[in-house]
Protein backbone atom coordinates (compact mmCIF):
# COMPACT_ATOMS: atom_id res chain seq x y z
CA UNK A 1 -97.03 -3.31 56.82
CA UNK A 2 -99.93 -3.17 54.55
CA UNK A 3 -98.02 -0.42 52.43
CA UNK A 4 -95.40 -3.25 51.54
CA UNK A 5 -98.38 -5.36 50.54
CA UNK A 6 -99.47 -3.37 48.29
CA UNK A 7 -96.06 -2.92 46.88
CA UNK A 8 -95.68 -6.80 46.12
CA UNK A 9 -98.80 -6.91 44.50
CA UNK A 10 -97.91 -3.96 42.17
CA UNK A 11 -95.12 -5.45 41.50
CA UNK A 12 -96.92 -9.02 40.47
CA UNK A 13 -99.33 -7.51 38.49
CA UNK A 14 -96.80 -5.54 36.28
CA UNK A 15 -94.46 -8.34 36.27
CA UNK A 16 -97.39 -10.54 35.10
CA UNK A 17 -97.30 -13.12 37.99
CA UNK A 18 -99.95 -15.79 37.19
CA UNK A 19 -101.33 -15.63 40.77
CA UNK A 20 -102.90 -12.42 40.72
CA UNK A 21 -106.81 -12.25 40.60
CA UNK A 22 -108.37 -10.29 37.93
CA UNK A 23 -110.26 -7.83 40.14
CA UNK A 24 -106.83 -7.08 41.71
CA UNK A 25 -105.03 -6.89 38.64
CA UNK A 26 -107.49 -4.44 37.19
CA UNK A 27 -107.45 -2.51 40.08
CA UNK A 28 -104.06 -1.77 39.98
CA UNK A 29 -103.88 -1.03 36.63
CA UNK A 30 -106.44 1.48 36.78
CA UNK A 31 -104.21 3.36 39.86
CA UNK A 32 -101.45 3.06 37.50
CA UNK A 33 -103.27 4.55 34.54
CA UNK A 34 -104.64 7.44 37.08
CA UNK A 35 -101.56 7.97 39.00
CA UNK A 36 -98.64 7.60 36.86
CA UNK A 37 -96.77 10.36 35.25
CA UNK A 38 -93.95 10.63 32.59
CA UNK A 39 -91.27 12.04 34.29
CA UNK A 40 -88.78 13.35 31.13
CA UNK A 41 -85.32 13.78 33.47
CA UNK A 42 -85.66 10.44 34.81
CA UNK A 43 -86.20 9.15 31.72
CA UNK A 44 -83.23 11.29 30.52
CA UNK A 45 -81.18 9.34 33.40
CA UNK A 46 -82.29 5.79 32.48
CA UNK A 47 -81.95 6.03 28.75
CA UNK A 48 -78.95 8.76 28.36
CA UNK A 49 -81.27 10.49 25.99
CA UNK A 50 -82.52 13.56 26.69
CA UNK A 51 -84.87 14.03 23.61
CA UNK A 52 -83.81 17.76 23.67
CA UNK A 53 -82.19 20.20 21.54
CA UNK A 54 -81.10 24.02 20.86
CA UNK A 55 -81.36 26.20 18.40
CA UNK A 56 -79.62 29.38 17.92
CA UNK A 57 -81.24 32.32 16.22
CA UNK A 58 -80.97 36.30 15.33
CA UNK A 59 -83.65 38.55 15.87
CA UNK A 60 -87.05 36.73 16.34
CA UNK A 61 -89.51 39.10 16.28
CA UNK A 62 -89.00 39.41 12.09
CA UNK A 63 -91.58 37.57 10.31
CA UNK A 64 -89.34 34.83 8.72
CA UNK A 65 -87.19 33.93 12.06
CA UNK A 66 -90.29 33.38 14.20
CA UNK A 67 -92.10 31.77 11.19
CA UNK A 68 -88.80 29.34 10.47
CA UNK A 69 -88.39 28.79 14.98
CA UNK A 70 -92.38 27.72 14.60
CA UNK A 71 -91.78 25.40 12.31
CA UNK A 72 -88.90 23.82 14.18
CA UNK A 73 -91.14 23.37 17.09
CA UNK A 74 -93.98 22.02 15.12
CA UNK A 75 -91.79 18.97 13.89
CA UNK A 76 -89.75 18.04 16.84
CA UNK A 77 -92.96 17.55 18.49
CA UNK A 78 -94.46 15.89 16.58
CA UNK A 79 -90.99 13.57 16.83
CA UNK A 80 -91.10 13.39 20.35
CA UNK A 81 -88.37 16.28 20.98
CA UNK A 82 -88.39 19.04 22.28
CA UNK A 83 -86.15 22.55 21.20
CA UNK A 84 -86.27 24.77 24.14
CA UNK A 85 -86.51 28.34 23.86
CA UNK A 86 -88.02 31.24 26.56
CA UNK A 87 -91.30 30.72 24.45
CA UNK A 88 -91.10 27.38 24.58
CA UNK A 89 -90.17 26.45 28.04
CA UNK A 90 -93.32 25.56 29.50
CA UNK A 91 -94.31 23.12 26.75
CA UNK A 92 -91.34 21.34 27.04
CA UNK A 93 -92.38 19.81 30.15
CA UNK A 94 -96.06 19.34 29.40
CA UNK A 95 -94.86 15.70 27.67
C-alpha cells in the first residue's frame, strides 16, 4: 500500500496540488531530478516525432565525404536531431 502512497503524492507534487508540504515537495523533486531519464522512442510515440533522420552517402573514408557527414552531425545536434549512421549509432541514444 505504501507504494500507491507514494504514487499520489508524486502525482500532487507535479500536478502542483496546494496541499503538499515543502519538505515533501522537494523531496520528490530531487528523486525526479536523480531518477528520471529521457526516453527518445517514447517520446517518439507521444509526439509522432522522431527527431531522426538519414543520410545517404558514397565512399566515406575520402576526406571531403567524412568531412561533409561531420558536419551534418555537428548541426543536427546541436538542433536536437539526430542522423544515424554505424559511426553514429551510439550517440544517438546518449540524448
Amino acid at each position: 500500500m505504501g507504494g500507491d502512497y507514494e504514487v499520489l503524492v508524486g502525482l500532487a507534487v507535479l500536478n502542483g496540488h496546494p496541499n503538499v508540504r515543502a519538505n515533501t515537495r522537494e523531496r520528490v523533486l530531487a528523486a525526479i531530478g536523480e531518477l528520471y531519464r529521457r526516453n527518445p522512442a517514447a517520446r517518439a510515440l507521444v509526439t509522432g516525432h522522431t527527431r531522426t533522420f538519414g543520410v545517404v552517402s558514397f565512399d566515406t573514408t575520402l576526406y571531403g565525404p567524412a568531412s561533409t557527414l561531420h558536419g551534418i552531425e555537428q548541426a543536427a545536434r546541436a538542433a536536437g536531431y539526430c542522423a544515424p549512421s554505424p559511426s553514429w549509432a551510439s550517440r544517438c541514444r546518449a540524448g
